[in-house]
C-alpha atoms as a PDB file:
ATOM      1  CA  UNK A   1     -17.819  92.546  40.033  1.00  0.00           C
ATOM      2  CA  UNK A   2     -20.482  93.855  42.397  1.00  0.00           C
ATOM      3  CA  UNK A   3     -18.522  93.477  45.452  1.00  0.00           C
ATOM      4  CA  UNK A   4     -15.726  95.459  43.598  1.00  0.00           C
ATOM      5  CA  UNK A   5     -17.885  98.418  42.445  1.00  0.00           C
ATOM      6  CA  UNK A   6     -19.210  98.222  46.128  1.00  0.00           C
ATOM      7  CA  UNK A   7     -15.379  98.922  47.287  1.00  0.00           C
ATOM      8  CA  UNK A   8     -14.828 101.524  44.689  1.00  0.00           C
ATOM      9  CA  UNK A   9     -18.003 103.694  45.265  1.00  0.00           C
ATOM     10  CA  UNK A  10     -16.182 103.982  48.861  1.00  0.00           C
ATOM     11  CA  UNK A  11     -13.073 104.746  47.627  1.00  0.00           C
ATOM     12  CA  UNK A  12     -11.434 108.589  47.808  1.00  0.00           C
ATOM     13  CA  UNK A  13     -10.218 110.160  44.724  1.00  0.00           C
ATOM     14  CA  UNK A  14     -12.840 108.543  42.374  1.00  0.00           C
ATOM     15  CA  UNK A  15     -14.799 110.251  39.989  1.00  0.00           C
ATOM     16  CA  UNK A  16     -17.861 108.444  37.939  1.00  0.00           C
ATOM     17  CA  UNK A  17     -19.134 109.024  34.931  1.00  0.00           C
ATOM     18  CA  UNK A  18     -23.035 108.080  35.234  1.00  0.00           C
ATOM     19  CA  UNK A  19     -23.882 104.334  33.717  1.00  0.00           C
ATOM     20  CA  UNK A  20     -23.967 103.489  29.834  1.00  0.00           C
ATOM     21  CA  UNK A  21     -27.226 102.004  29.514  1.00  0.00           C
ATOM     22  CA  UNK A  22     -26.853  98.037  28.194  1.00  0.00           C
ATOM     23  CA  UNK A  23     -28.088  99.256  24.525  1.00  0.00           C
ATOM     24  CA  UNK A  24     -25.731 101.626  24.257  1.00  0.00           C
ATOM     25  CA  UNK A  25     -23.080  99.438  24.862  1.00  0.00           C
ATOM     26  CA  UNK A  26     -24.477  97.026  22.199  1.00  0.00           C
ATOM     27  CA  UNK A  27     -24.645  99.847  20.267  1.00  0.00           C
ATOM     28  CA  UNK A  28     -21.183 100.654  20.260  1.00  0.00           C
ATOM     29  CA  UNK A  29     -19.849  96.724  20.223  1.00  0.00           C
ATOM     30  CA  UNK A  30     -22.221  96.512  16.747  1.00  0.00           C
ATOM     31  CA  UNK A  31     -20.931  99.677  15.214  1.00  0.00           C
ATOM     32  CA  UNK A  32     -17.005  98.646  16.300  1.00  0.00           C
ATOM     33  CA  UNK A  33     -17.447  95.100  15.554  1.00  0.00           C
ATOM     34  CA  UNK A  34     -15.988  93.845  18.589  1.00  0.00           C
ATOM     35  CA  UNK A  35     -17.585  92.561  21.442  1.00  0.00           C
ATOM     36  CA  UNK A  36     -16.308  94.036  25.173  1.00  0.00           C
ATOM     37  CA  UNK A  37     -15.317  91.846  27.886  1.00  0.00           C
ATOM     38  CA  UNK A  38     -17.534  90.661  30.190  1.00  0.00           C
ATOM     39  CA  UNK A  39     -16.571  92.096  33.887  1.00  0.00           C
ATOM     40  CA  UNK A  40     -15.972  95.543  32.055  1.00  0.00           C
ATOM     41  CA  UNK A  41     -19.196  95.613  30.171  1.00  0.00           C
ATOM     42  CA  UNK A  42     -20.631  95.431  34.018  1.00  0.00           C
ATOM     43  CA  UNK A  43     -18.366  98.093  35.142  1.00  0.00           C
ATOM     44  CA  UNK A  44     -19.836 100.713  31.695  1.00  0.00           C
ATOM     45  CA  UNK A  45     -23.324  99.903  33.849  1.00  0.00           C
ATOM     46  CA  UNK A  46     -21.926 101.211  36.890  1.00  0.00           C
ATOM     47  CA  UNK A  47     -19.826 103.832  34.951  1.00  0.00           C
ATOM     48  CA  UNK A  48     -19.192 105.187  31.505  1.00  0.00           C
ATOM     49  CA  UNK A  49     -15.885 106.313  31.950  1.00  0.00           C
ATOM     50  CA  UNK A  50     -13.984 109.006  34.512  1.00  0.00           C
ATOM     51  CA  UNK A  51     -11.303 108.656  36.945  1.00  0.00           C
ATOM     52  CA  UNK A  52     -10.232 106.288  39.301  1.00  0.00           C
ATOM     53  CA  UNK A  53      -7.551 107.162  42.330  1.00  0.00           C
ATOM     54  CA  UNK A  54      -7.123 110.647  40.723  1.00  0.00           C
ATOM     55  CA  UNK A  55      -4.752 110.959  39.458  1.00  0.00           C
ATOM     56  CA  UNK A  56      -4.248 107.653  38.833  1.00  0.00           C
ATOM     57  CA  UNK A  57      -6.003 106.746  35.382  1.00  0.00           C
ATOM     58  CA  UNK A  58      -8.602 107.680  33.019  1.00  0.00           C
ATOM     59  CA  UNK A  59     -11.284 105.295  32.282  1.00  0.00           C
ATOM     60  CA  UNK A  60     -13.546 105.401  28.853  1.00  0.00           C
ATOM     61  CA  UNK A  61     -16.897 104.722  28.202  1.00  0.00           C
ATOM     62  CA  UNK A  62     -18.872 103.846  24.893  1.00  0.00           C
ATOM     63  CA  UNK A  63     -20.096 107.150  25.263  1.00  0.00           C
ATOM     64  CA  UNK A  64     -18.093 109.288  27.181  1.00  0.00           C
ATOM     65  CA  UNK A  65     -14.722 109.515  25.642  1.00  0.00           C
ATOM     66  CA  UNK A  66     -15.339 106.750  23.537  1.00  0.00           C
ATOM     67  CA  UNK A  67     -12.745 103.738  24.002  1.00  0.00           C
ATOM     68  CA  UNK A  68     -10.980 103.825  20.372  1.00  0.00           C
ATOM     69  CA  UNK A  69     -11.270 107.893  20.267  1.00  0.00           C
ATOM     70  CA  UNK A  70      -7.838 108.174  21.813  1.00  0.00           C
ATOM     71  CA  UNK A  71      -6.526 106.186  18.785  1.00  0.00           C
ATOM     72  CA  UNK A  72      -8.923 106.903  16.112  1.00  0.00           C
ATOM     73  CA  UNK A  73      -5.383 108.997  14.548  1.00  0.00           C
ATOM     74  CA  UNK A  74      -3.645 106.550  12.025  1.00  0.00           C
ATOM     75  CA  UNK A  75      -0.221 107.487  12.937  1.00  0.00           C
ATOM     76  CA  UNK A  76      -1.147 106.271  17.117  1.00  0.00           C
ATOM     77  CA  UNK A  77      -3.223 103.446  15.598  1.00  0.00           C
ATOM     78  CA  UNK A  78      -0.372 102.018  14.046  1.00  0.00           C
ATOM     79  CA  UNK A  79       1.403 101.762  17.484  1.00  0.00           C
ATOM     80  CA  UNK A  80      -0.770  99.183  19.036  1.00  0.00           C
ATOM     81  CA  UNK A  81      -1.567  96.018  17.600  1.00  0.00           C
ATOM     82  CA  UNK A  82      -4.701  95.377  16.208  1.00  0.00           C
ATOM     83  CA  UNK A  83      -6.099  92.893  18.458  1.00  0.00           C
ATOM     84  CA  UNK A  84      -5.792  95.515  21.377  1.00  0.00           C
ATOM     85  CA  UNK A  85      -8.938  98.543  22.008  1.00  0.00           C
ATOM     86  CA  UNK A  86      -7.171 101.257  24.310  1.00  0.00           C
ATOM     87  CA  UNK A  87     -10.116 101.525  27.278  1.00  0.00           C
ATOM     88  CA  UNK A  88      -8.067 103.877  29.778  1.00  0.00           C
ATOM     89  CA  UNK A  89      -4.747 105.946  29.971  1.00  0.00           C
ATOM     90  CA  UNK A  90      -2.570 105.454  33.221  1.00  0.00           C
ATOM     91  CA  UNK A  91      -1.656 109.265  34.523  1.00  0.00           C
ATOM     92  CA  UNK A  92       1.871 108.433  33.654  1.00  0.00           C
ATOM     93  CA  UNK A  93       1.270 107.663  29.675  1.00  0.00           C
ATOM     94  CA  UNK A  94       0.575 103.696  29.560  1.00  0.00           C
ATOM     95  CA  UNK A  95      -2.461 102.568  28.508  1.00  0.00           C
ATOM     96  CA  UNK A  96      -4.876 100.245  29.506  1.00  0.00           C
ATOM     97  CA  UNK A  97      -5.853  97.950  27.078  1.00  0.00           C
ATOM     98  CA  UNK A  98      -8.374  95.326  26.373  1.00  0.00           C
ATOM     99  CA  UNK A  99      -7.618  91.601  23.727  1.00  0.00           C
ATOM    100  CA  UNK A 100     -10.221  91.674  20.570  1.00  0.00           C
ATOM    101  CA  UNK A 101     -11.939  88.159  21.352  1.00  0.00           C
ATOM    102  CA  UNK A 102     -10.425  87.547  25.104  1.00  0.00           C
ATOM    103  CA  UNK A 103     -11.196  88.659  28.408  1.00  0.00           C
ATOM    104  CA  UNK A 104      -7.642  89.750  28.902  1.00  0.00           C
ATOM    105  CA  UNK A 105      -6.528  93.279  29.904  1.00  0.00           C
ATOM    106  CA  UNK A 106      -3.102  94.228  29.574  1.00  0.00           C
ATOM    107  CA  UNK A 107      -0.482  97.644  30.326  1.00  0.00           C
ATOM    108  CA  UNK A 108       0.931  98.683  27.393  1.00  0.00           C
ATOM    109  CA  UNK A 109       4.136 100.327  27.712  1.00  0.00           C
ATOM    110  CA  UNK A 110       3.393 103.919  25.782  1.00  0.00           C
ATOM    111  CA  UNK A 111       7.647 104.077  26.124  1.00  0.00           C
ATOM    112  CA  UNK A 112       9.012 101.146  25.132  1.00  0.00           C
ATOM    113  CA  UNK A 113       5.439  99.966  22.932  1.00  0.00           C
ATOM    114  CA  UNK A 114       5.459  96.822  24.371  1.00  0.00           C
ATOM    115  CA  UNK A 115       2.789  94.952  26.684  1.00  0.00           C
ATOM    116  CA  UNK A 116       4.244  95.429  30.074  1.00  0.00           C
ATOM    117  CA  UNK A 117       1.601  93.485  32.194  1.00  0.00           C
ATOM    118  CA  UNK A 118      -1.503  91.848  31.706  1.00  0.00           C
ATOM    119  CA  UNK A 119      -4.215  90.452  33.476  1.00  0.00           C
ATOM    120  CA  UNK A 120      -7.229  87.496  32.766  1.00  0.00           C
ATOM    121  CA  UNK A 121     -10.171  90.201  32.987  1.00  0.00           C
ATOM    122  CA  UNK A 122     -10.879  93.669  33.680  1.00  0.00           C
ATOM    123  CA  UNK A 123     -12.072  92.596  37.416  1.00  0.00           C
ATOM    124  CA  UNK A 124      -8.186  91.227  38.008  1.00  0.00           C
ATOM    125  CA  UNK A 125      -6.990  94.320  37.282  1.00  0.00           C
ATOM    126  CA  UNK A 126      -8.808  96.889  39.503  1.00  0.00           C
ATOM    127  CA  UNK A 127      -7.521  95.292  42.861  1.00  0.00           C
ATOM    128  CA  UNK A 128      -4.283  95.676  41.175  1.00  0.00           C
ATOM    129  CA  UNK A 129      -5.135  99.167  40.862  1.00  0.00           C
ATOM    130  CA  UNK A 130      -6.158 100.004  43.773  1.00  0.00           C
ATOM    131  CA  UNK A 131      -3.067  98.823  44.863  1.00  0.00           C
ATOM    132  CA  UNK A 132      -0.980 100.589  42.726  1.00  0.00           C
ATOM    133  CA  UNK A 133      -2.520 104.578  43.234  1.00  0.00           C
ATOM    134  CA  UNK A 134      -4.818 104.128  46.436  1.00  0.00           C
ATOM    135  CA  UNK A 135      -3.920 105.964  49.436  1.00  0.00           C
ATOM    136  CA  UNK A 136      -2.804 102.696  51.070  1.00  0.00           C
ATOM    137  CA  UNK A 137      -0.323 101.562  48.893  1.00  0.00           C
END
């Protein structure tokens, strides 16, 4: 992961929220009952939340924008499955997603409300990103 933040610190269009501190993550994963995954537990230490590739996606933070906020509505709730914690928005309405008890990260199609693509942990996905919205794709 630290060769990743590395990249993205260099990155145009970014915009960091300053680091969640490693008891308020616990914090939040004790008061949610879940615990985060791994590589994206490192990246709330680099950054609690903000914008990556603006405007590519939204990024949330235990305390920034709090990751279930966006959902804490019953009638959104109910759109997702349980086992998934919504940790970013995509600019064009997907969301970004995290697996209760996995590593895995998946795209959930806000459209269609259907997993559209998923990846084994949160640092497989940001190359993807930066593929997707950087300025060399």
């Amino acid at each position: 992961m630290k060769g990743i933040i590395e990249r993205f610190k260099e990155l145009p269009g970014m915009s960091f929220i300053p680091a969640a501190s490693e008891e308020e993550i616990t914090i939040w994963e004790k008061e949610n009952g879940v615990a985060l995954p791994p590589d994206y537990r490192e990246w709330l230490k680099f950054s609690d939340g903000g914008e990556i590739f603006i405007p590519g996606m939204q990024l949330y933070g235990v305390t920034h924008k709090p990751l279930l906020s966006y959902f804490n509505r019953p009638e959104e709730r109910e759109t997702l499955p349980e086992e998934l914690y919504v940790l970013g928005e995509f600019g064009f309405g997907d969301y970004l997603c995290f697996v209760r008890g996995e590593d895995a990260i998946v795209q959930w199609d806000h459209e269609n409300w259907d997993e559209f693509m998923r990846w084994d942990s949160f640092k497989d996905f940001l190359p993807d990103a930066e593929e997707m919205f950087g300025e060399e794709a």
